[in-house]
N, C-alpha and C. Protein backbone atom coordinates (compact mmCIF):
# COMPACT_ATOMS: atom_id res chain seq x y z
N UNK A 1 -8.49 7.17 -31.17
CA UNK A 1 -8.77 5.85 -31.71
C UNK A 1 -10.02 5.27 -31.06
N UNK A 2 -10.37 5.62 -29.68
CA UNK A 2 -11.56 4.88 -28.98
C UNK A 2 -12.35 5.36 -29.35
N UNK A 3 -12.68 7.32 -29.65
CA UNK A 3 -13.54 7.85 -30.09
C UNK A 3 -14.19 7.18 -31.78
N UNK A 4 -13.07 7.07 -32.30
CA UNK A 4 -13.70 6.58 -34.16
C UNK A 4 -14.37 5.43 -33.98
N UNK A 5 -13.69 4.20 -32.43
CA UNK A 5 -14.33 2.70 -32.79
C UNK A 5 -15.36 3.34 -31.98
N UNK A 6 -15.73 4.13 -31.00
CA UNK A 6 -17.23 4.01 -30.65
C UNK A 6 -18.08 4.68 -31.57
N UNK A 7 -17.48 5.68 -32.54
CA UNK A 7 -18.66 5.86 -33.32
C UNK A 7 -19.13 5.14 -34.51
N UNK A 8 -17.80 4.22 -34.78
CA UNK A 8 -18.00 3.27 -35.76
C UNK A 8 -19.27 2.40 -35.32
N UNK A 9 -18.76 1.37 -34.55
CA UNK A 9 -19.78 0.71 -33.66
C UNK A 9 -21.35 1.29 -33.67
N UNK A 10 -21.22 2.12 -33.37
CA UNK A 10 -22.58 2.83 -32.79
C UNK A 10 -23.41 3.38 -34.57
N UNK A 11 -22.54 3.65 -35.54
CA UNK A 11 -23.26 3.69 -36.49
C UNK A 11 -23.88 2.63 -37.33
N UNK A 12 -22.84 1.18 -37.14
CA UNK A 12 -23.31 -0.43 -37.13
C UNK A 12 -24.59 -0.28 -36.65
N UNK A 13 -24.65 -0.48 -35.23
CA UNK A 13 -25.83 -0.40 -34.74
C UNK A 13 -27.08 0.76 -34.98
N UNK A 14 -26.50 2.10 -35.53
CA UNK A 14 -27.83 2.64 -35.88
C UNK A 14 -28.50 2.00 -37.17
N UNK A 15 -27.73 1.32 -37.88
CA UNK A 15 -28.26 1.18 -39.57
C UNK A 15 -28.85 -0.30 -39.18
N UNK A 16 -28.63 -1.09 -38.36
CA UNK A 16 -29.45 -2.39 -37.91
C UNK A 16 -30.99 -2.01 -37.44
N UNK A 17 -30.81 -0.81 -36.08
CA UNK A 17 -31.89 -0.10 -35.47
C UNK A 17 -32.85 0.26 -36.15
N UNK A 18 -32.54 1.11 -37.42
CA UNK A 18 -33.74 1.29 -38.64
C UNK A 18 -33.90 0.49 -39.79
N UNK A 19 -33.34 -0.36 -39.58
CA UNK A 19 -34.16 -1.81 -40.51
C UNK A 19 -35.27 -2.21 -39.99
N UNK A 20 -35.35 -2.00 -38.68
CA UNK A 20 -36.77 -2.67 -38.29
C UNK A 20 -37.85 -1.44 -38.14
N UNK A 21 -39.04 -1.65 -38.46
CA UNK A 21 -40.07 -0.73 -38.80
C UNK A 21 -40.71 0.00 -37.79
N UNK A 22 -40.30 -0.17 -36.36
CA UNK A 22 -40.75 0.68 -35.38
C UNK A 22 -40.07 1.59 -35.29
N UNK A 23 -38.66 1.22 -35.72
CA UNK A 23 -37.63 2.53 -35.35
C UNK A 23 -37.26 3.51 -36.84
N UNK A 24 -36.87 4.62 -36.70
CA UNK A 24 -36.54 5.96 -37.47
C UNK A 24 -34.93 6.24 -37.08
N UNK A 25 -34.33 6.61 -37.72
CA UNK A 25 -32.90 7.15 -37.42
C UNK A 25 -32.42 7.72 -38.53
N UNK A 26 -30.97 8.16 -38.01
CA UNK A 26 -30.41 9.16 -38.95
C UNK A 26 -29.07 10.08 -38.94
N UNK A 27 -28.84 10.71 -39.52
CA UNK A 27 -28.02 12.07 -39.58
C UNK A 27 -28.34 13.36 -38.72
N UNK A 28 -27.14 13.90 -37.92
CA UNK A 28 -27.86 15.24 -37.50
C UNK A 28 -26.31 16.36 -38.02
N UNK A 29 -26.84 17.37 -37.80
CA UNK A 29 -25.51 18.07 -37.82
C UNK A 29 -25.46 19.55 -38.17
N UNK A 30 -25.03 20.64 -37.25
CA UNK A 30 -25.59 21.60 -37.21
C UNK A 30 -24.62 22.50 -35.97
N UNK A 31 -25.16 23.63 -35.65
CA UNK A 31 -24.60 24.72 -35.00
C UNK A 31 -24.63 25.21 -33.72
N UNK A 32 -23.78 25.48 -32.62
CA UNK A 32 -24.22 25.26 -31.34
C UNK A 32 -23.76 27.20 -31.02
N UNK A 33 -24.54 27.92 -30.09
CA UNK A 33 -24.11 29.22 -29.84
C UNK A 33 -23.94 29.21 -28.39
N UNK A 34 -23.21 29.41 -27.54
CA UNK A 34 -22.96 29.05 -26.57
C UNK A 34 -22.08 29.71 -25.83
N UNK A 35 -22.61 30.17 -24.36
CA UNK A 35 -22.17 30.62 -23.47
C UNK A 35 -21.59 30.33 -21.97
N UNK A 36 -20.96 30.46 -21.13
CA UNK A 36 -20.88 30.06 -19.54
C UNK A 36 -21.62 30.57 -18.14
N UNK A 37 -22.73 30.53 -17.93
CA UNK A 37 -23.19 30.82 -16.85
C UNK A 37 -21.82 30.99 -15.70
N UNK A 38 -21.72 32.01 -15.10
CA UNK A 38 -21.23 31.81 -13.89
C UNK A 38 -19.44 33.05 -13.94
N UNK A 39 -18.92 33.05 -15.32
CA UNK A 39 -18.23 33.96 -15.48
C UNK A 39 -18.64 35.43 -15.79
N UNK A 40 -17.83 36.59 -16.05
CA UNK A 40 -18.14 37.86 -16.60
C UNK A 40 -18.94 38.04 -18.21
N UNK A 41 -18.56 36.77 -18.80
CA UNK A 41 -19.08 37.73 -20.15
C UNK A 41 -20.30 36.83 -20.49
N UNK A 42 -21.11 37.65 -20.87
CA UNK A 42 -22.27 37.47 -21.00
C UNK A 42 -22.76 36.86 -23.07
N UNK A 43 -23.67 36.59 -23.01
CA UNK A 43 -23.93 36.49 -24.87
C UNK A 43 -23.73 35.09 -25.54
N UNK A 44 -24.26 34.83 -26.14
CA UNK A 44 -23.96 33.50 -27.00
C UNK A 44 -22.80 33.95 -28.12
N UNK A 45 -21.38 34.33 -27.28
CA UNK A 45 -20.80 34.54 -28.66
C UNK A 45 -19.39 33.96 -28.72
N UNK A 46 -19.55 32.50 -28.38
CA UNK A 46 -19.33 31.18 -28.71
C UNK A 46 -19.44 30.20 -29.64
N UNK A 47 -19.03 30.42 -31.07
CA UNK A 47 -20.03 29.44 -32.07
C UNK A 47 -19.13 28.02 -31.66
N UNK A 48 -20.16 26.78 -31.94
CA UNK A 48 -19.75 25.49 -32.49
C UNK A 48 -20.13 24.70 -33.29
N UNK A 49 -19.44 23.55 -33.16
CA UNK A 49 -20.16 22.31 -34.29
C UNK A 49 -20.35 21.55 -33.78
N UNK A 50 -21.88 20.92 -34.36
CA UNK A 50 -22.38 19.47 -33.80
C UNK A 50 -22.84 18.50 -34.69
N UNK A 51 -22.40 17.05 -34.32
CA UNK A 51 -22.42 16.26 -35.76
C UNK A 51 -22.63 14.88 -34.96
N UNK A 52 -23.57 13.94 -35.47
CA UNK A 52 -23.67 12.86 -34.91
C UNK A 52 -25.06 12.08 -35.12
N UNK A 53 -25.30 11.26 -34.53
CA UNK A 53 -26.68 10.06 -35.26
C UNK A 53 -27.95 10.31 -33.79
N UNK A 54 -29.02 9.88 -34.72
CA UNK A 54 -29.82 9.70 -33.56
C UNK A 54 -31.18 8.55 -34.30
N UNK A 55 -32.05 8.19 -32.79
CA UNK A 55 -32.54 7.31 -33.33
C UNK A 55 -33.73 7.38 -32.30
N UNK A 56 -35.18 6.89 -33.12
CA UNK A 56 -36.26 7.73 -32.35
C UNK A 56 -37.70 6.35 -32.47
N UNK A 57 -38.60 6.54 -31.60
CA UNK A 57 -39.51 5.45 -32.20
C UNK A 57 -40.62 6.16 -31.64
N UNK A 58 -42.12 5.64 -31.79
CA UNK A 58 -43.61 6.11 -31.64
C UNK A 58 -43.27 5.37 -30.30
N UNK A 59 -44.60 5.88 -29.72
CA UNK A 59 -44.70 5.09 -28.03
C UNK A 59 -46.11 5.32 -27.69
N UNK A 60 -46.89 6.12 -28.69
CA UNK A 60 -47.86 6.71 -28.90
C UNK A 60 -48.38 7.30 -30.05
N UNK A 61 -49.41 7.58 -30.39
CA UNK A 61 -49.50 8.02 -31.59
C UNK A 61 -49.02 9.57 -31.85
N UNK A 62 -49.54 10.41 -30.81
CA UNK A 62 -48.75 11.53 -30.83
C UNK A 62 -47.33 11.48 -30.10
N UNK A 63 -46.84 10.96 -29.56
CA UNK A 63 -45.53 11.09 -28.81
C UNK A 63 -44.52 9.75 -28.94
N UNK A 64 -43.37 10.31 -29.27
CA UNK A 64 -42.18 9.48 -29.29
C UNK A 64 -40.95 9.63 -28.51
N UNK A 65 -40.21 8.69 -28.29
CA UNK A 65 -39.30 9.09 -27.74
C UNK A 65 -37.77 8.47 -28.34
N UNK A 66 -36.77 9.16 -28.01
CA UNK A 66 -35.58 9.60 -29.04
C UNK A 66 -34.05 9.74 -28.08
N UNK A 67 -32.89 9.21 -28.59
CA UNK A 67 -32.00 9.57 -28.12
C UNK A 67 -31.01 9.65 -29.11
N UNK A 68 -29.50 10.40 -28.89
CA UNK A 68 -28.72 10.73 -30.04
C UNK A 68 -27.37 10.32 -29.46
N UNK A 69 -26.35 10.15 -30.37
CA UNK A 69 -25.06 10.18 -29.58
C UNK A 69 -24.28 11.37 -30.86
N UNK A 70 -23.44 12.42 -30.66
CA UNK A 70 -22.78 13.68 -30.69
C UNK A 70 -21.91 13.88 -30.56
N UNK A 71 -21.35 14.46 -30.97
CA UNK A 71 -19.95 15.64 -30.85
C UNK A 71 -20.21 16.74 -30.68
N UNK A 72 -20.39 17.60 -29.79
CA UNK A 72 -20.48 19.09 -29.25
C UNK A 72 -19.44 19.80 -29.15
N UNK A 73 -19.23 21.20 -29.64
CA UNK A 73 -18.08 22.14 -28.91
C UNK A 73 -19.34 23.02 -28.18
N UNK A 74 -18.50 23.49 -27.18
CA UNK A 74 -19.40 24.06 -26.65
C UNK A 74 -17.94 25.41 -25.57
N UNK A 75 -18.48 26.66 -24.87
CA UNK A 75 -17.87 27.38 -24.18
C UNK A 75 -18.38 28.57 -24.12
N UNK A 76 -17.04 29.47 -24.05
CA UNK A 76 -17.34 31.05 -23.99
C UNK A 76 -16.51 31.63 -24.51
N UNK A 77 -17.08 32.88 -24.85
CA UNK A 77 -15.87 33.87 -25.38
C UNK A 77 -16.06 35.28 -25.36
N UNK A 78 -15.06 35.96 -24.73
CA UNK A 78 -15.25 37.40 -24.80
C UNK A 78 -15.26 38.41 -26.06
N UNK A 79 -16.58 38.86 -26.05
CA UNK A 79 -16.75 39.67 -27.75
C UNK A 79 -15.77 41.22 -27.47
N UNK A 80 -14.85 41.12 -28.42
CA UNK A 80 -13.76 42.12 -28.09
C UNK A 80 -14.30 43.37 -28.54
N UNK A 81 -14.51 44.96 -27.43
CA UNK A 81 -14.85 45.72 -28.12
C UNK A 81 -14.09 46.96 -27.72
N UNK A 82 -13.94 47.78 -28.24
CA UNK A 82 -12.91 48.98 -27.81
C UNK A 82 -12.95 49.05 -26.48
N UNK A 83 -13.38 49.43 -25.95
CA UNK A 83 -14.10 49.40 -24.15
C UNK A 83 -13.36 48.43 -23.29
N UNK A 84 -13.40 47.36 -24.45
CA UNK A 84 -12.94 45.92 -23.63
C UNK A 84 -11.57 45.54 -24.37
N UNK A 85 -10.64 45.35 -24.74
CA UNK A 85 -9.50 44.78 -25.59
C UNK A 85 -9.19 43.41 -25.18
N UNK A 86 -9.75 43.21 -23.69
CA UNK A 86 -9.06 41.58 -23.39
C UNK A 86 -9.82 40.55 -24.14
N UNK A 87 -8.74 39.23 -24.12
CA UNK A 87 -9.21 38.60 -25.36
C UNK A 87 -9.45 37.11 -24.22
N UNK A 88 -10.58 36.67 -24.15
CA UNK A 88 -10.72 35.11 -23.85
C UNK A 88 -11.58 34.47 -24.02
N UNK A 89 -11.28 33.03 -24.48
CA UNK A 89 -12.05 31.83 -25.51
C UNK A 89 -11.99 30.61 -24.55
N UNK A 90 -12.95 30.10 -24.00
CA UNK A 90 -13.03 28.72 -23.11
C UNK A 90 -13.56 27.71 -25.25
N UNK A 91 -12.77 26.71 -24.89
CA UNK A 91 -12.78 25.78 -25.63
C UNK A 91 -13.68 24.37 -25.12
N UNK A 92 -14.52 23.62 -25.57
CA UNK A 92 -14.62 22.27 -24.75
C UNK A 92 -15.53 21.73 -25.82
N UNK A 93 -14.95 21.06 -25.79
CA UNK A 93 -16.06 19.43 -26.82
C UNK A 93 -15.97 18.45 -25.77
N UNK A 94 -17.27 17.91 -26.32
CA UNK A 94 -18.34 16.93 -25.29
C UNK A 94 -18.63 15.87 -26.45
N UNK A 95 -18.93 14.45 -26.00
CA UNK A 95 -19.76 13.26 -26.55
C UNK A 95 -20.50 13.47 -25.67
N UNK A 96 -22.20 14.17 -26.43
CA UNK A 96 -23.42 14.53 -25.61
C UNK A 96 -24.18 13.38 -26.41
N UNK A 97 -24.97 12.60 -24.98
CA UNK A 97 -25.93 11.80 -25.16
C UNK A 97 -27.29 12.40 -24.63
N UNK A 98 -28.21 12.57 -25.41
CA UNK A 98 -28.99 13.26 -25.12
C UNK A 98 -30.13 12.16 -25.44
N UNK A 99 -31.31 12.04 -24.21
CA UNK A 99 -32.38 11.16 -24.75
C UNK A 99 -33.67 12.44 -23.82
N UNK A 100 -35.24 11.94 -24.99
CA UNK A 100 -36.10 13.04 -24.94
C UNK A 100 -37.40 12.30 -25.33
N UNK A 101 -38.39 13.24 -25.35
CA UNK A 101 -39.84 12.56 -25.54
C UNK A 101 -39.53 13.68 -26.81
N UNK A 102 -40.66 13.50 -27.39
CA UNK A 102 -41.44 14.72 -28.33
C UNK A 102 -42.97 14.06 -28.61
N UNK A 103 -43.34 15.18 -28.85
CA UNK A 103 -44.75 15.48 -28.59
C UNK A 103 -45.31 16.30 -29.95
N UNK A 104 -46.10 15.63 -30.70
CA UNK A 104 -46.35 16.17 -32.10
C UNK A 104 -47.58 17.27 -31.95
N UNK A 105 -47.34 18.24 -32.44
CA UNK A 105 -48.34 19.56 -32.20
C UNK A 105 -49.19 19.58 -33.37
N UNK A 106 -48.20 18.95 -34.56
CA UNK A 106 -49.09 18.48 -36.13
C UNK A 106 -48.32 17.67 -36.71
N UNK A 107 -48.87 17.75 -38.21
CA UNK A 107 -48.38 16.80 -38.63
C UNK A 107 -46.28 16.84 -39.49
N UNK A 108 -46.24 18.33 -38.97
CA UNK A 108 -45.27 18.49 -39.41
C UNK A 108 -44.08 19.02 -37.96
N UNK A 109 -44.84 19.56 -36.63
CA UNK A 109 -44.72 20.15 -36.05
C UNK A 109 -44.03 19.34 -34.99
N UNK A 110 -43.15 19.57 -34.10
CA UNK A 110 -42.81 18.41 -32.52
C UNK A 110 -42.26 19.57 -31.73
N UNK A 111 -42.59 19.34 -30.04
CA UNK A 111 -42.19 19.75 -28.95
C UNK A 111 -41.28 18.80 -28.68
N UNK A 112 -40.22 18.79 -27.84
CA UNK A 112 -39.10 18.02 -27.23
C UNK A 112 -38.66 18.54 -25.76
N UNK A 113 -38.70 17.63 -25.17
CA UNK A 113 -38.04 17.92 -23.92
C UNK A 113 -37.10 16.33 -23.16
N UNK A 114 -35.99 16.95 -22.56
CA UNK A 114 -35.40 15.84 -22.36
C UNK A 114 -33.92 15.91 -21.16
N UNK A 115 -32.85 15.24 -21.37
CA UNK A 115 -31.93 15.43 -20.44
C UNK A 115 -31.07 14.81 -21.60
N UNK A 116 -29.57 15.15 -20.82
CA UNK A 116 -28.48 14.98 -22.02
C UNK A 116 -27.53 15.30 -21.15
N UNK A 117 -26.69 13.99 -21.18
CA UNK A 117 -25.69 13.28 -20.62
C UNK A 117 -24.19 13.79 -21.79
N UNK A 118 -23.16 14.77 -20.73
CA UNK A 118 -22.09 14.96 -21.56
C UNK A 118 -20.77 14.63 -21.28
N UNK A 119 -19.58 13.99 -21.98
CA UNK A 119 -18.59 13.88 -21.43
C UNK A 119 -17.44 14.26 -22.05
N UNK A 120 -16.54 15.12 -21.34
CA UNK A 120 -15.81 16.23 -21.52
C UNK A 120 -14.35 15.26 -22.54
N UNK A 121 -14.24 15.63 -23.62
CA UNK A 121 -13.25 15.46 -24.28
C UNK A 121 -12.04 15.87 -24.50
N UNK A 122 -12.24 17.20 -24.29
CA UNK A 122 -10.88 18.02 -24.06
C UNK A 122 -11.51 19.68 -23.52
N UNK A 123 -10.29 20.36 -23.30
CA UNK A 123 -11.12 21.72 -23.25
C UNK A 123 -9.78 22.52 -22.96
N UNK A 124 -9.71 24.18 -23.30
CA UNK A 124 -8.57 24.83 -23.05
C UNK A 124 -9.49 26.02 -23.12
N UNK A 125 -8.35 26.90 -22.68
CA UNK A 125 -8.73 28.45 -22.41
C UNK A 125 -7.45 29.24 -22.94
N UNK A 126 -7.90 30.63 -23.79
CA UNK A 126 -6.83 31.32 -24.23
C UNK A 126 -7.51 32.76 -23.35
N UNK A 127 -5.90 33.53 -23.70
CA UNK A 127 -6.08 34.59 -23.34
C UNK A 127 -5.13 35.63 -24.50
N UNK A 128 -4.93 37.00 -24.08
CA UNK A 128 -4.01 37.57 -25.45
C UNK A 128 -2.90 36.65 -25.71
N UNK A 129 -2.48 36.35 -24.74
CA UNK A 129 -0.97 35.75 -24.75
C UNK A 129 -0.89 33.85 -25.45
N UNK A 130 -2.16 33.42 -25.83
CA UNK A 130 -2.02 32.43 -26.11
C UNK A 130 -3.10 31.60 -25.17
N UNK A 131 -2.39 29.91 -24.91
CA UNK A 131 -3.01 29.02 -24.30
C UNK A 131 -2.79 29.33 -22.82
N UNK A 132 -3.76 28.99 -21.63
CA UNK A 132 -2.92 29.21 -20.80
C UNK A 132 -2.32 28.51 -20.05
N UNK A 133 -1.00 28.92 -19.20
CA UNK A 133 0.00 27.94 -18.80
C UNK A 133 -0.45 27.29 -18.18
N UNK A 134 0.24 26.33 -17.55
CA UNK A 134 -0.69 24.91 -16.73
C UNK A 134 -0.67 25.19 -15.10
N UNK A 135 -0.23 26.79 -15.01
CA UNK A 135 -0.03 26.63 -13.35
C UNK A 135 -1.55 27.55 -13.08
N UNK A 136 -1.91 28.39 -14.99
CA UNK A 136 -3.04 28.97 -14.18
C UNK A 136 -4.57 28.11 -14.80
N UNK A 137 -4.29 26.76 -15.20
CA UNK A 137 -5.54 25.83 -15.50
C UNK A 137 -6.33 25.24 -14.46
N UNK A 138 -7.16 25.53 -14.33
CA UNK A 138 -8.56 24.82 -13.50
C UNK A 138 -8.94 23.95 -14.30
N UNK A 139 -9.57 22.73 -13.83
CA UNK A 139 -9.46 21.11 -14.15
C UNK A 139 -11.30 21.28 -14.24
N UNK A 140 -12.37 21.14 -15.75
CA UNK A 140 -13.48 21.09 -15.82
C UNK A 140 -14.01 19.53 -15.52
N UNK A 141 -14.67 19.12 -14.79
CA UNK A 141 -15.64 18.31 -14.60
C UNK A 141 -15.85 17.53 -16.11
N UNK A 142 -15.75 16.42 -15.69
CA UNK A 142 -15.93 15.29 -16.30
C UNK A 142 -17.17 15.44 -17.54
N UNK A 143 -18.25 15.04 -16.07
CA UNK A 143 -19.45 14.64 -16.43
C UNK A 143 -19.92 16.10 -16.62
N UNK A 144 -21.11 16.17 -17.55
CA UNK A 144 -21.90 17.54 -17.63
C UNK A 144 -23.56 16.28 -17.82
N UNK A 145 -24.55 17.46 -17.64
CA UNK A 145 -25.90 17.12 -17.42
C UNK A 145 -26.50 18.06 -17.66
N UNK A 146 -27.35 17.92 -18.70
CA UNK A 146 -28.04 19.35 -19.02
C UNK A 146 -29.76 19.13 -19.13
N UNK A 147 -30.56 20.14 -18.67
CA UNK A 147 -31.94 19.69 -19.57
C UNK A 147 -32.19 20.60 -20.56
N UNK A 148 -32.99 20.04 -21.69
CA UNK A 148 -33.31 20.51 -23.04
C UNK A 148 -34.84 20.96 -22.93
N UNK A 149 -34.94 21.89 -24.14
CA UNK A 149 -36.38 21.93 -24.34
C UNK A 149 -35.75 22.27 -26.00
N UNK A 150 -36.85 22.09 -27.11
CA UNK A 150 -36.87 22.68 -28.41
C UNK A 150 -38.56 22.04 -29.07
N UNK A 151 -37.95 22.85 -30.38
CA UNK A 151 -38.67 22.48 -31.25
C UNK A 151 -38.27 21.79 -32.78
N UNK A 152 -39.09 20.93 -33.25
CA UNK A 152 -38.76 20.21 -34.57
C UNK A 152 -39.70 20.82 -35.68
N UNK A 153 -39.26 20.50 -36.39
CA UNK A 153 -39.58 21.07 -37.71
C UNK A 153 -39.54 20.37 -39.23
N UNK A 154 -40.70 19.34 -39.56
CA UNK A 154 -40.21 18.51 -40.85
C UNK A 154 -40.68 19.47 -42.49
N UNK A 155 -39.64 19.89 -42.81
CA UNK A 155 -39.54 21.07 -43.89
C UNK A 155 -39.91 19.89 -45.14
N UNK A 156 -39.59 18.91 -45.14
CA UNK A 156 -38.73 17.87 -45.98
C UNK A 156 -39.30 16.42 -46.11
N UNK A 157 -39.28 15.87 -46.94
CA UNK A 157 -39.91 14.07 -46.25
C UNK A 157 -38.97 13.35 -45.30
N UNK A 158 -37.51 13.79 -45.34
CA UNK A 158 -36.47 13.25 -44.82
C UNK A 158 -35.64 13.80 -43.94
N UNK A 159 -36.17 15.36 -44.39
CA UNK A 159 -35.05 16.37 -43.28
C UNK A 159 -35.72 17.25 -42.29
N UNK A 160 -35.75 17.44 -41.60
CA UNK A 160 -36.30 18.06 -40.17
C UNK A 160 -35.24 19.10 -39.47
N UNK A 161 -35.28 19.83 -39.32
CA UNK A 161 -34.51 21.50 -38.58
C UNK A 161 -34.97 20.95 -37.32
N UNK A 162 -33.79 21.03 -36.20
CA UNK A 162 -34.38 20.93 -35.03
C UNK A 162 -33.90 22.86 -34.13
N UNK A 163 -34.68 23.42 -33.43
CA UNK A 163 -33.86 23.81 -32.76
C UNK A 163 -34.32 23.73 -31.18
N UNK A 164 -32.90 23.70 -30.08
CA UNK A 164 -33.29 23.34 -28.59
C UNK A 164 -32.19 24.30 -27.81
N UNK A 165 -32.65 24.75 -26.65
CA UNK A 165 -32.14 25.21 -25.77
C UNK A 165 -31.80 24.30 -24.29
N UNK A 166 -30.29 24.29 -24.31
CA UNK A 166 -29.86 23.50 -22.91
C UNK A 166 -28.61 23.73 -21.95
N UNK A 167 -29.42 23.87 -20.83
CA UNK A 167 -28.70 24.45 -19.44
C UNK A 167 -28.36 23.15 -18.61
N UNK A 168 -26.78 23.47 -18.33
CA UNK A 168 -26.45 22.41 -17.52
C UNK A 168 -26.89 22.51 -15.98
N UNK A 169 -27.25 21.80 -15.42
CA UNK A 169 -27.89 21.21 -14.07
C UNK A 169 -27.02 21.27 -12.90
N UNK A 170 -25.47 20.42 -13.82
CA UNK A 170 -24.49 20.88 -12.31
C UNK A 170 -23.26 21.21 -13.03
N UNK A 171 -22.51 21.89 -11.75
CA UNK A 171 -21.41 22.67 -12.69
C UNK A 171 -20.37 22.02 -13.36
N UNK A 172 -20.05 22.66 -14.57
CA UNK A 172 -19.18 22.16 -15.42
C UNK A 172 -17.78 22.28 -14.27
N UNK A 173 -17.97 23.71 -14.07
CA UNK A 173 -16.72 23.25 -12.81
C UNK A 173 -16.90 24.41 -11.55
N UNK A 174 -16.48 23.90 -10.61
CA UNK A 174 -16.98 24.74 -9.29
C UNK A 174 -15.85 26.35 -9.22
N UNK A 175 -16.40 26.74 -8.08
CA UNK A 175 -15.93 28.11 -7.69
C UNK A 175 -14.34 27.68 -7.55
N UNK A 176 -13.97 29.21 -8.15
CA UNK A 176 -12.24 29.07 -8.41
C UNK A 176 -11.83 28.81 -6.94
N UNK A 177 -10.76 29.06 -6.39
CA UNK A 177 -9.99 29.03 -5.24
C UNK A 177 -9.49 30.69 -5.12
N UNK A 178 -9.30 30.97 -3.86
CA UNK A 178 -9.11 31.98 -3.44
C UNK A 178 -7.78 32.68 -4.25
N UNK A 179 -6.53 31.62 -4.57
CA UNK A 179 -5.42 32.07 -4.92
C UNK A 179 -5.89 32.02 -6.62
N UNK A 180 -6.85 32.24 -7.46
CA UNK A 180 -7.24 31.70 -8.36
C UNK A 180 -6.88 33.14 -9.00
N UNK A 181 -6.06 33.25 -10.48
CA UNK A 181 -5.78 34.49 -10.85
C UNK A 181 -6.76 34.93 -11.99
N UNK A 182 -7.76 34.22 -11.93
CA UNK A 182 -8.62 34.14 -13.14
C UNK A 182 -9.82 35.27 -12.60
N UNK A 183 -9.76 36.37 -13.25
CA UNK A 183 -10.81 37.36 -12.56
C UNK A 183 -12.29 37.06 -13.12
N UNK A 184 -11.70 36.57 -14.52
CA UNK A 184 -12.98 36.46 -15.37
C UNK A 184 -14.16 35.40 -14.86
N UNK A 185 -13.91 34.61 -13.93
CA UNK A 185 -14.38 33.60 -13.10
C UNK A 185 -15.01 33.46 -11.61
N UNK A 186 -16.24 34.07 -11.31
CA UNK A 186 -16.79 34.61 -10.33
C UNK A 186 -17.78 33.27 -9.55
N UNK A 187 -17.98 32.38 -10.18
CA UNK A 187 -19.25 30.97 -9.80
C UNK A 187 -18.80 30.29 -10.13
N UNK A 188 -19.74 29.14 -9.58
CA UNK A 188 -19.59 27.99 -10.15
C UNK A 188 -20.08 27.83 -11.93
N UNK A 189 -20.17 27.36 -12.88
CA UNK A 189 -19.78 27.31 -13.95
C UNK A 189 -20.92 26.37 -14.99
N UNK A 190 -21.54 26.60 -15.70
CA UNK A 190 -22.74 25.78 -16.17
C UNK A 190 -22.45 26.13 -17.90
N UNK A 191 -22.97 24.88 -18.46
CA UNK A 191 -22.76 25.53 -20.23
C UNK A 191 -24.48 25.73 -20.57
N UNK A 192 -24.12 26.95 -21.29
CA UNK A 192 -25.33 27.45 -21.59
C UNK A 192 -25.59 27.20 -23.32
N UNK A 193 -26.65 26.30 -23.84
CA UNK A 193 -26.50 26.21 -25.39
C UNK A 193 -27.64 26.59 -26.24
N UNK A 194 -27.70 27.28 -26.95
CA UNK A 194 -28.63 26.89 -28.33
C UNK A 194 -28.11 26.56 -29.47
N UNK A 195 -28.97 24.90 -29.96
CA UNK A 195 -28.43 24.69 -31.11
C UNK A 195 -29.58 24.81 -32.36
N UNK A 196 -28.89 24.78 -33.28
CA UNK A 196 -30.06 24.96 -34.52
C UNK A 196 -29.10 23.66 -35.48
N UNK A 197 -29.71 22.04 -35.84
CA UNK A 197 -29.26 21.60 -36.40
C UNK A 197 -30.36 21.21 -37.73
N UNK A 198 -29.94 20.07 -38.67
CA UNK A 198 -30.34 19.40 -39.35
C UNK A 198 -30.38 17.99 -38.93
N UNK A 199 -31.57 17.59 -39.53
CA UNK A 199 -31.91 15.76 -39.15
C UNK A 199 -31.90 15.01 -40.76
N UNK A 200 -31.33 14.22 -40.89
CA UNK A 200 -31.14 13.30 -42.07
C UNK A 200 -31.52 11.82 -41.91
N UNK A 201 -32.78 11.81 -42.43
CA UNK A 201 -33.52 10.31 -41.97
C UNK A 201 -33.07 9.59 -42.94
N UNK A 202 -32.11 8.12 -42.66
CA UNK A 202 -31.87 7.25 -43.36
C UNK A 202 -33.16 6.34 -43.76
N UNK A 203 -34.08 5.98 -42.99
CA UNK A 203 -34.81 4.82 -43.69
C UNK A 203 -35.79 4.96 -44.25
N UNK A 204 -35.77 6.20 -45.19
CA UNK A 204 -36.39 5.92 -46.18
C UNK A 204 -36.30 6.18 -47.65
């Protein structure tokens, strides 16, 4: 219920934000591939979904700057292959706030770089046997912090492809404990992302 009134709210306020003529905003929504620094399996072969508003203004003639509010899944997952039969899926969605410069290369073209503020909504881990029980769950960190880099792309008068790469800064969650039965879990723990979304400019 808190999640729908803050995004309610917050979409109030984006459609006020681009009434006025300095500011741009919009629609995003798109695909996240995503891995865990710090465990055994390696690969972006993690898919998710990302869906949410953002809102951007000039500050310069070539450069603007931009922030979004989101829904992220984000994790890991072991790609099952004869060799390997064990089966495990880290789960976690985030409300990622992400704010950034960009930097226009042309007239169709943008660099982005930025930081992006995440906060952990839920998250679980399976294994063959299902979810796992609560005596062998490790507790992920709240807060996540990541920095970004990408590129934009206006295909469209209205729609723009973004894609960005982002590594979290501090760990999603620290080194297991000694009695920790989780082998798959060797470090401390970072989310590793590339997303490829869509941008949907309302004001115009």
């Amino acid at each position: 219920m808190t999640n729908k009134l803050f995004f309610t709210l917050f979409f109030i306020l984006l459609i006020n934000v681009v009434s006025a003529q300095r500011f741009e905003g919009g629609l995003l929504a798109g695909y996240n591939a995503t891995q865990v620094e710090g465990d055994t399996y390696k690969g972006y072969h993690k898919p998710g979904l990302v869906a949410g508003f953002y809102v951007q203004t000039d500050v310069a003639p070539a450069i603007f700057g931009a922030m979004e509010i989101k829904y992220s899944q984000k994790g890991a997952r072991n790609k099952i292959i004869e060799n390997d039969p064990v089966k495990y899926v880290m789960r976690l969605g985030y409300i990622d706030i992400p704010t950034y410069m960009g930097f226009r290369t042309n007239d169709r073209g943008n660099i982005i770089a930025g930081i992006s503020t995440g906060i952990l909504l839920h998250a679980k881990e399976f294994d063959n046997y299902g979810e796992y029980p609560v005596e062998d769950q490790n507790a992920f960190n709240t807060l996540d912090l990541q920095v970004l880099i990408g590129f934009q792309f206006d295909f469209l008068n209205n729609v723009k492809a973004d894609l960005r790469f982002a590594l979290s800064v501090i760990p999603t969650r620290g080194q297991p404990g000694d009695t920790s039965p989780n082998l798959y879990w060797i470090n401390n723990q970072f989310n590793n992302v590339i997303t490829l979304a869509l941008y949907y400019r309302l004001d115009r």
